[in-house]
Protein backbone atom coordinates (compact mmCIF):
# COMPACT_ATOMS: atom_id res chain seq x y z
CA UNK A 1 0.37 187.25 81.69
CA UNK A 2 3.23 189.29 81.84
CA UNK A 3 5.26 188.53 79.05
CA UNK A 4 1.64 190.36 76.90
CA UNK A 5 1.46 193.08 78.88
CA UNK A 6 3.35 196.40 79.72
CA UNK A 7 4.28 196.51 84.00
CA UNK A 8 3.80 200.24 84.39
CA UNK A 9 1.47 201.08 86.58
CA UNK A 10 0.02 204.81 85.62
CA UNK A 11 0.73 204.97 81.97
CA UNK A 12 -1.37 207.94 79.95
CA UNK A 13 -3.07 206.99 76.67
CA UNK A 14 -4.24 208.94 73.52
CA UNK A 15 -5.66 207.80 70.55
CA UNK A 16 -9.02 208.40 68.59
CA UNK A 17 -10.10 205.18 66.63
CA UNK A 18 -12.11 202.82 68.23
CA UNK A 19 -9.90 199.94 66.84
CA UNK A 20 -6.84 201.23 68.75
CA UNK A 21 -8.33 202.47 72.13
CA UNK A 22 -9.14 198.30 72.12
CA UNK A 23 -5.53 197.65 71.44
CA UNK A 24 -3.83 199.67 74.06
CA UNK A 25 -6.27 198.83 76.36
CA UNK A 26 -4.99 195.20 75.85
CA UNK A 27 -1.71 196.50 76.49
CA UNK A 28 -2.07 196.66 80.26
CA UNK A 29 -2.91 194.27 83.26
CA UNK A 30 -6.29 195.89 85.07
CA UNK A 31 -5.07 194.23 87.93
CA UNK A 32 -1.63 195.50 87.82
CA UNK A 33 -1.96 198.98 86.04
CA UNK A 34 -4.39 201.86 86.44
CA UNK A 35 -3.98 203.78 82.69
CA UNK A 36 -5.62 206.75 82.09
CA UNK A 37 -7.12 208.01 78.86
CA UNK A 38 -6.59 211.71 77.73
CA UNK A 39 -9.05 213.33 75.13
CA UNK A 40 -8.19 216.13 72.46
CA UNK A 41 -11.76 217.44 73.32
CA UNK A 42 -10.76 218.17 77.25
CA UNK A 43 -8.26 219.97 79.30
CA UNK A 44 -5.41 219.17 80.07
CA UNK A 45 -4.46 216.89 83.10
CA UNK A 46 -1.45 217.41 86.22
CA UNK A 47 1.66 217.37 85.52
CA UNK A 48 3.69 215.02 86.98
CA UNK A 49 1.56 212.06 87.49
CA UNK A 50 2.20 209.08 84.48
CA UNK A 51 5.13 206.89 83.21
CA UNK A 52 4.66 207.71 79.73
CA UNK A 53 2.47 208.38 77.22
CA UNK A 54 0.93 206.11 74.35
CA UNK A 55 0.07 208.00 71.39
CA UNK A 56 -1.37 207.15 67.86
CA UNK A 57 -0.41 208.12 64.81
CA UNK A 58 -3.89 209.67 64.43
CA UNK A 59 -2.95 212.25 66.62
CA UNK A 60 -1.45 215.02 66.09
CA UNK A 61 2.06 216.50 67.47
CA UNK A 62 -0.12 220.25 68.71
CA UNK A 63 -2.91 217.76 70.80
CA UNK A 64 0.32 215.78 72.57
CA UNK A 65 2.23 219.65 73.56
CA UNK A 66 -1.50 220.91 74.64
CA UNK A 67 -2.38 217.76 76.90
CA UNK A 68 1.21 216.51 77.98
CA UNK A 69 2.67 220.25 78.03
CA UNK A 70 5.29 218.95 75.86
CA UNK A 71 7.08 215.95 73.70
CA UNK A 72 9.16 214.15 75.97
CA UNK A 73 8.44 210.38 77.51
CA UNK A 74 6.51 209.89 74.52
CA UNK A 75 6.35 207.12 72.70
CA UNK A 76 4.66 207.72 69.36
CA UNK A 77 2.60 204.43 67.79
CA UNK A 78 2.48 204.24 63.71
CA UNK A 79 1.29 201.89 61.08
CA UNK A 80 4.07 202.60 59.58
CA UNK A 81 6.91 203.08 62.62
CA UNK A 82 9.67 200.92 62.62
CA UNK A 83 8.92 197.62 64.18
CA UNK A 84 12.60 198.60 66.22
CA UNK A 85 12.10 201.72 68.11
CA UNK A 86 13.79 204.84 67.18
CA UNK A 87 14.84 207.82 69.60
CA UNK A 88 13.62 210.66 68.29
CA UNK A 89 14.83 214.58 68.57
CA UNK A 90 12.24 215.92 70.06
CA UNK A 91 12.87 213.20 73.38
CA UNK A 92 10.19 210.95 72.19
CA UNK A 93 10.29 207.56 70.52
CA UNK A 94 8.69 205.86 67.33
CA UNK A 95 7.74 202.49 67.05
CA UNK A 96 5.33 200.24 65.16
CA UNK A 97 1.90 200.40 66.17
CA UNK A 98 1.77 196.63 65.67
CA UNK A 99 5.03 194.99 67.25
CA UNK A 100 3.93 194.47 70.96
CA UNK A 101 7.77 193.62 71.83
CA UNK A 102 8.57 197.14 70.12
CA UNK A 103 6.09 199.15 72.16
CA UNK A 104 7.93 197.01 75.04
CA UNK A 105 11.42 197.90 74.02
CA UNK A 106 10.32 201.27 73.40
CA UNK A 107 9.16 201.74 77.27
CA UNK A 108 12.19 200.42 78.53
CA UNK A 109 13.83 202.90 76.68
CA UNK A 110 12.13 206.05 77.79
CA UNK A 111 12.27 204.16 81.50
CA UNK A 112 16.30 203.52 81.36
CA UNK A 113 16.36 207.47 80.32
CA UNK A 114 14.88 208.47 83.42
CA UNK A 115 17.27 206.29 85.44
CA UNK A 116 20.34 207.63 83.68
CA UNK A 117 19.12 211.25 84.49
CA UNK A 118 18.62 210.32 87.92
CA UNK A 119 21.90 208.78 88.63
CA UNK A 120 24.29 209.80 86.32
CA UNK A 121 27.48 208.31 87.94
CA UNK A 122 26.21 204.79 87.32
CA UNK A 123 29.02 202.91 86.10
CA UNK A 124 27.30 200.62 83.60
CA UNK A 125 25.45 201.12 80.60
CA UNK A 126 21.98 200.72 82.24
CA UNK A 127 19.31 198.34 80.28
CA UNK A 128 17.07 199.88 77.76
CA UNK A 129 20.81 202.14 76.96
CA UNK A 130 20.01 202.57 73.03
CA UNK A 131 17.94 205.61 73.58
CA UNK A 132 21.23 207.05 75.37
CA UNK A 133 23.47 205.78 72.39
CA UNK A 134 20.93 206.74 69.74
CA UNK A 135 20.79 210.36 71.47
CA UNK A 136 24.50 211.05 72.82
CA UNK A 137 22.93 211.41 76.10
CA UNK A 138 25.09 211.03 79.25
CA UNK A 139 25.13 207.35 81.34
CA UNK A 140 27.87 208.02 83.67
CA UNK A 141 30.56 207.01 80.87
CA UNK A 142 32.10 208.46 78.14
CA UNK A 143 29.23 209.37 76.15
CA UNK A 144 29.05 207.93 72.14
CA UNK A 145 28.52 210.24 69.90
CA UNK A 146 26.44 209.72 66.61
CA UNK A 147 29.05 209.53 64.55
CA UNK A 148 31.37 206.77 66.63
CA UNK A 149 28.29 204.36 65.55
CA UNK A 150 27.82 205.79 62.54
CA UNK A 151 31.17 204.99 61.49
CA UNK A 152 30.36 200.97 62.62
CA UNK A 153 30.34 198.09 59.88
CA UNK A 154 28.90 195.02 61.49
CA UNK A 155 28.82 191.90 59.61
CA UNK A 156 26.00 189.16 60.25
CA UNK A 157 26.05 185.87 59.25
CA UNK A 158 22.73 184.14 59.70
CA UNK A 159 20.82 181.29 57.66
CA UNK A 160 16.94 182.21 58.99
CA UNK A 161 15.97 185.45 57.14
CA UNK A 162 13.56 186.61 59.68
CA UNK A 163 16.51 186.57 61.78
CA UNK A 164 18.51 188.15 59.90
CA UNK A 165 16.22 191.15 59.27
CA UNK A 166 15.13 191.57 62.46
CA UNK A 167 18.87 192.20 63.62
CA UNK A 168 19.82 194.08 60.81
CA UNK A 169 16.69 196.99 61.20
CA UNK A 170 17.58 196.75 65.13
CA UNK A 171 21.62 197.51 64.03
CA UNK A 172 20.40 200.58 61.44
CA UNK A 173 18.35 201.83 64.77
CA UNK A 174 21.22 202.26 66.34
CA UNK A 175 23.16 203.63 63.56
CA UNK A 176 25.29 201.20 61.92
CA UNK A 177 26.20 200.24 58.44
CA UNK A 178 25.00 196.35 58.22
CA UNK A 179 26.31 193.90 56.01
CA UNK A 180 24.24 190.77 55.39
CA UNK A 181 25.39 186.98 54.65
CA UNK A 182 23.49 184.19 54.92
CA UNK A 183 26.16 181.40 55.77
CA UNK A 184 29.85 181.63 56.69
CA UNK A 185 31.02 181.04 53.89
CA UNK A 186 29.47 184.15 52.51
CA UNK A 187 30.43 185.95 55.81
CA UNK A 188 34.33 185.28 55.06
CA UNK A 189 34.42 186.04 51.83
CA UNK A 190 32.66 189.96 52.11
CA UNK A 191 35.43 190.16 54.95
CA UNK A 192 37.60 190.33 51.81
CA UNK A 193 35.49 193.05 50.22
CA UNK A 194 34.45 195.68 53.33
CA UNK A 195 35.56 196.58 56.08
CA UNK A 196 34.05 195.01 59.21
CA UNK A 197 34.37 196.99 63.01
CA UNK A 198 32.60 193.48 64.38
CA UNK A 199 31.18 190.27 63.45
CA UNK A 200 27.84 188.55 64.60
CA UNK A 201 27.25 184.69 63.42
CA UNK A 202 24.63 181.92 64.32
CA UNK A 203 26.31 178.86 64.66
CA UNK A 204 24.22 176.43 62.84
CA UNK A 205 24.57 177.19 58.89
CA UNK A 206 24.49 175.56 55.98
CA UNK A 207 28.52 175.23 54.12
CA UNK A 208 30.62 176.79 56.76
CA UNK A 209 28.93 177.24 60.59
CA UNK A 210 29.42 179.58 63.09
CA UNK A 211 32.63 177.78 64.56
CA UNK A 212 34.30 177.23 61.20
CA UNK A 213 33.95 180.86 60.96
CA UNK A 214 35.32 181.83 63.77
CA UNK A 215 38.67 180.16 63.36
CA UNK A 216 38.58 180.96 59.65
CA UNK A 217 38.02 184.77 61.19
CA UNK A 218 40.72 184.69 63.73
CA UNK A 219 43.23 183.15 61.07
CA UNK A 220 42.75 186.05 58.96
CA UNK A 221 41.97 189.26 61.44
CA UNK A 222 42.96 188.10 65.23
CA UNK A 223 42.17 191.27 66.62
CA UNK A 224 38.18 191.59 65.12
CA UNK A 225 35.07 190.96 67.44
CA UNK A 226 33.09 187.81 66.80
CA UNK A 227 30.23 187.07 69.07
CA UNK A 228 27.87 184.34 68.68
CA UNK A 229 23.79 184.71 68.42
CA UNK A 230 22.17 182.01 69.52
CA UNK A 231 18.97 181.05 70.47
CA UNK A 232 18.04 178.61 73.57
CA UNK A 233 22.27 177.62 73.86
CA UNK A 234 22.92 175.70 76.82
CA UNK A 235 25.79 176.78 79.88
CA UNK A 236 28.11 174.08 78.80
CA UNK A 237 27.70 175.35 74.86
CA UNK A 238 28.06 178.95 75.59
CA UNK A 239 31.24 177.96 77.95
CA UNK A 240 32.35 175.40 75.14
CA UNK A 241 31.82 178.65 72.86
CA UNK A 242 33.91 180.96 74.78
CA UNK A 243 36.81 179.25 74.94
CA UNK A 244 36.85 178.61 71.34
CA UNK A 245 37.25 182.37 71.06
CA UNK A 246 34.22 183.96 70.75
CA UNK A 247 34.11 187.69 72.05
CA UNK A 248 30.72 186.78 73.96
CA UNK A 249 27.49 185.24 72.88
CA UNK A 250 23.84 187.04 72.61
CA UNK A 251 20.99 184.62 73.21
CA UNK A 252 17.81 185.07 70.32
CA UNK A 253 15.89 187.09 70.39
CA UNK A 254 19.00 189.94 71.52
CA UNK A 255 17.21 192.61 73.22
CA UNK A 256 18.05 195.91 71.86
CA UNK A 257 20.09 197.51 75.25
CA UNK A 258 22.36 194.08 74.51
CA UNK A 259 23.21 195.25 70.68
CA UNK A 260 23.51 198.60 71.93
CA UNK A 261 26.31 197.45 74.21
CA UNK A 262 27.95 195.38 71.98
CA UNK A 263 28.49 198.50 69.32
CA UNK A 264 29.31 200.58 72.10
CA UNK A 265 32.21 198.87 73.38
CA UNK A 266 33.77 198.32 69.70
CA UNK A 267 33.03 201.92 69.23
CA UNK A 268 35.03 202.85 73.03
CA UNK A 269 37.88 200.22 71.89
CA UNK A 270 38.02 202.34 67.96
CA UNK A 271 37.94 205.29 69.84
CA UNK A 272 40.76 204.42 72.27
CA UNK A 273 42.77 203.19 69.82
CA UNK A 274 42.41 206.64 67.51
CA UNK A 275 42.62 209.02 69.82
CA UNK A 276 45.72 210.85 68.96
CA UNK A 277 43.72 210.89 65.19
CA UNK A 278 41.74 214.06 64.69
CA UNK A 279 38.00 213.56 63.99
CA UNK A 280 37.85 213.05 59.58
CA UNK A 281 34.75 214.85 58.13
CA UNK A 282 31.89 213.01 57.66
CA UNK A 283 31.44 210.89 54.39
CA UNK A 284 28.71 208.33 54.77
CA UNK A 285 25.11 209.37 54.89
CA UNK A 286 23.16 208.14 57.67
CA UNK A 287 21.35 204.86 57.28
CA UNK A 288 17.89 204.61 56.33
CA UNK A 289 15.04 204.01 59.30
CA UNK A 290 13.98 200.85 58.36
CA UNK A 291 10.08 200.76 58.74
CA UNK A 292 7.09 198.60 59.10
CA UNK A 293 4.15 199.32 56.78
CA UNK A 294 1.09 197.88 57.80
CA UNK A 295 -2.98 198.49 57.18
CA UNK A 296 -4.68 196.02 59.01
CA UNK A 297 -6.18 196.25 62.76
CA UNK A 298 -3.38 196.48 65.87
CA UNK A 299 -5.92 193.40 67.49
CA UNK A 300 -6.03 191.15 64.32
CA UNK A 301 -4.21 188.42 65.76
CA UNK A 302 -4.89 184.82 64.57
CA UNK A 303 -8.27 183.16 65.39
CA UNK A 304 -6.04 180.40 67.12
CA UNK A 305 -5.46 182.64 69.87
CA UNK A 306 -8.27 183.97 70.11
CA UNK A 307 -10.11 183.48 73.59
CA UNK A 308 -7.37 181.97 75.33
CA UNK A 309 -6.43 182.57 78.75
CA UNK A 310 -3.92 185.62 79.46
CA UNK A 311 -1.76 183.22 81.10
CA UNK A 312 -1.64 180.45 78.78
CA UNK A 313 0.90 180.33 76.00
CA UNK A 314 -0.97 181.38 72.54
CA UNK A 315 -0.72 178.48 70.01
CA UNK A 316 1.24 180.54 67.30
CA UNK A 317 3.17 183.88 67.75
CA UNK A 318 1.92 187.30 67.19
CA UNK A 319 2.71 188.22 63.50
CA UNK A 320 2.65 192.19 62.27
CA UNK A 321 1.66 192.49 58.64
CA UNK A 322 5.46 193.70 58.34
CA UNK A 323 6.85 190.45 59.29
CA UNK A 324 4.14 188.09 57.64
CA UNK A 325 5.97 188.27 54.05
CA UNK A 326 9.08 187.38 55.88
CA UNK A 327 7.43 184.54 57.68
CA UNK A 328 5.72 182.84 54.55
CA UNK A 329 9.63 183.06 52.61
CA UNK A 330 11.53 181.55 55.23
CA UNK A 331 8.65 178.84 56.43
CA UNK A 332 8.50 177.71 52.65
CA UNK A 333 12.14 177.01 53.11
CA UNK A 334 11.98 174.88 56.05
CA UNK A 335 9.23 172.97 55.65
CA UNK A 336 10.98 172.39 52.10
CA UNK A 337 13.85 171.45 53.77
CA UNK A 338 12.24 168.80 56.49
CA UNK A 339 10.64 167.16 53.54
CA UNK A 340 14.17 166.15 52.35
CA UNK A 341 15.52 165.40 55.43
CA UNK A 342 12.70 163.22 56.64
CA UNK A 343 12.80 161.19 53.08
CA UNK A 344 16.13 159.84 54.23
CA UNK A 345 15.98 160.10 58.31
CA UNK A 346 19.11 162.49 58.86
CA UNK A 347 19.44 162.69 62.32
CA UNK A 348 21.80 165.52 62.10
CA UNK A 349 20.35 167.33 59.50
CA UNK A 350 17.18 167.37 61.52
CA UNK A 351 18.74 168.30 64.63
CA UNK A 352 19.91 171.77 62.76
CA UNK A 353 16.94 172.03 61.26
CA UNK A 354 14.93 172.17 64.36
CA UNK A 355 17.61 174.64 66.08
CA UNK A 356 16.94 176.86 63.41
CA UNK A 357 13.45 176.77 63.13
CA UNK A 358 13.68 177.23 67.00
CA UNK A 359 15.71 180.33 66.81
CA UNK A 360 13.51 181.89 64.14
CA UNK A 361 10.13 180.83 65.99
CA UNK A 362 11.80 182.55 69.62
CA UNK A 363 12.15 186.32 68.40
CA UNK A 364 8.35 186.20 67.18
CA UNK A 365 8.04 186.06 71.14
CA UNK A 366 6.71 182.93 73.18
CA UNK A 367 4.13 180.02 71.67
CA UNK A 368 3.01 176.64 71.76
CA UNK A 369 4.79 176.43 68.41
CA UNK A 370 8.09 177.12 69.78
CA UNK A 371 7.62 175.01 72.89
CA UNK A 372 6.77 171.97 70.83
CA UNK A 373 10.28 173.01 68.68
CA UNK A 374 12.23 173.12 71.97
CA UNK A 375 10.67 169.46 72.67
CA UNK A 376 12.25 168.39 69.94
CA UNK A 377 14.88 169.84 70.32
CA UNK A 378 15.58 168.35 73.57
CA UNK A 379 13.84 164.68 72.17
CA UNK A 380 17.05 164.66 69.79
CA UNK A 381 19.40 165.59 72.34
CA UNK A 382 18.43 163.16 74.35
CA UNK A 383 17.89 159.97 71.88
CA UNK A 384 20.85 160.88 69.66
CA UNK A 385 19.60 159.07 66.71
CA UNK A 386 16.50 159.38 64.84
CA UNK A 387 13.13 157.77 66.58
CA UNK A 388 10.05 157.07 66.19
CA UNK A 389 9.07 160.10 68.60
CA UNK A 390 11.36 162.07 67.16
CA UNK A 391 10.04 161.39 63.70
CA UNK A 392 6.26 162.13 64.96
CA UNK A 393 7.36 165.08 67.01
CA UNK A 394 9.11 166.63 64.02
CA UNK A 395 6.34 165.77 61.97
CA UNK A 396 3.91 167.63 64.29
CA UNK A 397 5.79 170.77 64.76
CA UNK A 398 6.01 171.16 60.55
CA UNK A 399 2.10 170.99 60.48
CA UNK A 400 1.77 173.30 63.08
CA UNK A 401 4.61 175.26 61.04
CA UNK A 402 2.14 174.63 57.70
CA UNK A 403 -0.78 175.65 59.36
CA UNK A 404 0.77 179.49 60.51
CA UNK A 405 2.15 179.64 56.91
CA UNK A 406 -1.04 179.63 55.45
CA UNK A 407 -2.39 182.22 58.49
CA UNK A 408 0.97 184.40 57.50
CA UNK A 409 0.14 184.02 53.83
CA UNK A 410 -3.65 184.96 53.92
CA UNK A 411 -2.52 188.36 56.13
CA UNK A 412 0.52 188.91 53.28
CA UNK A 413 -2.68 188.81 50.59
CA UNK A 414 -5.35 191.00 52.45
């Protein structure tokens, strides 16, 4: 199906282990996409004739000049890439060898590139922009530097700590400083200790939630960004959102080109407002690349989902050996949690539980798992009190939850 596959249709592919010529064969629809496999040990092919080329880490940066004739519209697969993808110098791009949605996001990028340099008058920050951002490239608007989102603080406030980390490495992708909360409580108090260009919060945490923050926010700083993350949000919530004063909202999981456009319209609105300020000197170092490691195959995906149909939803999502540790720590939590809430039937403290579980399932990409969740999650909306269903439902989804635990925790221990 499409949502486990890349939609180019001549992509080039190099790679030397066995293991890996497997995976990025998987990559690709046969019956959509014709990919074509290049070899150090032959010559090198036309010019002018793929989307982009696949490379492992196994191969070296002299094979990819001699058979591509040079480094751009590359996108360079590593065990240890970051599972966000980075834009690097030479016109390529890095990303874990493991995270399918990276290679994804990684393609898009290198695709949106080609676009830009096509039509360079377009208005609108095309999707796929953070290779222009990261890169200072030109998109038919005034183009961001580096530094202006170098010079960004952002502030997240998020309870789920796969969440959380998964934002935070794709905001140090594109360059800026990230400071982490994991309630709003926490979130309004570090307001009073750094200073924060923009604010993202999930609105359902524990002590203060993402509305509570928001007015505690605007009380304090009218003036600063606050946009809402949140995952599976219906029209009427996002509307009912909005008017309460949020800057915008970003749905989970918030594709890169949508967190890329978000820092660069604080950045434009910084910049406006300093213009008549000459540029200071640089002070702040760079942050680090966050990255991935991993050692285990690309293909070693649960047995679960093992022979299924392409089509079909796989029973749990794809886990890299990055994000298993995560996984296990925040699953241990939850299922913690439902234990308590189920001892005394708290409707409301279940239905935050399963939005939460919901929005950490959804940027691990589509599954049964998180289909069952969203059952739920609709079961409570509609019963508005706690059920028999809803009790069995919830009850289901936690030993589903239990049983990719234990999957995440055996992959953690390998």
């Amino acid at each position: 199906g499409e949502e486990w596959t890349l939609p180019e249709l001549h992509p080039a592919l190099l790679c030397r282990a066995p293991e890996n010529h497997e995976w990025l064969t998987n990559l690709f629809d046969p019956k959509v996409s014709t990919p074509t496999w290049l070899s150090t040990h032959e010559a090198p092919p036309h010019e002018g004739t793929w989307d982009y080329l696949l490379v492992t880490g196994e191969c070296s940066l002299e094979d990819v000049k001699r058979l591509w004739g040079g480094t751009a519209n590359v996108v360079w697969l590593r065990q240890d890439g970051p599972l966000v993808p980075l834009a690097r110098a030479d016109g390529g791009v890095e990303v874990s060898l493991y995270s399918l949605a990276g290679i994804r996001a990684a393609t898009q990028m290198l695709r949106a590139r080609s676009e830009a340099a096509a039509n360079t008058a377009a208005p609108d920050l095309p999707p796929g922009v953070a290779a222009q951002v990261a890169r200072g490239e030109s998109t038919g608007v005034p183009a961001l530097q580096d530094r202006d989102l170098r010079r960004l603080n952002v502030l997240i406030a998020e309870d789920n700590l796969l969440n959380r980390s998964l934002l935070r490495d794709q905001l140090r992708t594109l360059g800026a400083h990230v400071t982490e909360t994991k309630d709003g409580e926490e979130a309004l108090a570090r307001l009073d200790e750094v200073h924060v260009d923009v604010v993202l919060t999930d609105l359902n945490m524990p002590k203060m939630n993402g509305y509570e923050l928001l007015q505690a926010v605007r009380a304090k700083h009218p003036a600063l960004p606050v946009y809402a993350v949140s995952g599976n949000a219906l029209p009427e919530q996002i509307a009912q959102g909005r008017l309460s004063g949020f800057t915008d909202y970003l749905s989970k999981p918030v594709p890169l080109a949508a967190l890329a456009r978000v820092l660069a319209d604080v950045a434009g609105t910084l910049r406006s407002v300093a213009q008549a300020v000459p540029d200071q000197p640089e002070t702040a170092p760079a942050p680090a690349t966050p990255s991935a490691h991993a050692d285990g195959r690309p293909n070693e995906s649960d047995e679960d989902n093992e022979g299924e149909d392409a089509d079909e939803l796989p029973r749990f999502p794809a886990l890299s050996p990055a994000l298993a540790p995560l996984f296990v720590e925040q699953a241990d939590h939850d299922i913690a949690d439902y234990a308590r809430i189920a001892s005394v039937r708290d409707f409301q403290r279940l239905r935050d539980w399963a939005h939460r579980v919901s929005g950490g399932l959804a940027v691990l990409g589509p599954s049964m798992l998180n289909e069952a969740c969203l059952e739920l999650r609709a079961t409570l909306r509609e019963a508005g009190r706690w059920t028999d269903e809803a009790g069995a439902l919830s009850a289901a989804v936690v030993a589903e939850l239990e049983a990719l635990r234990e999957r995440a925790a055996m992959r953690d221990s390998a």
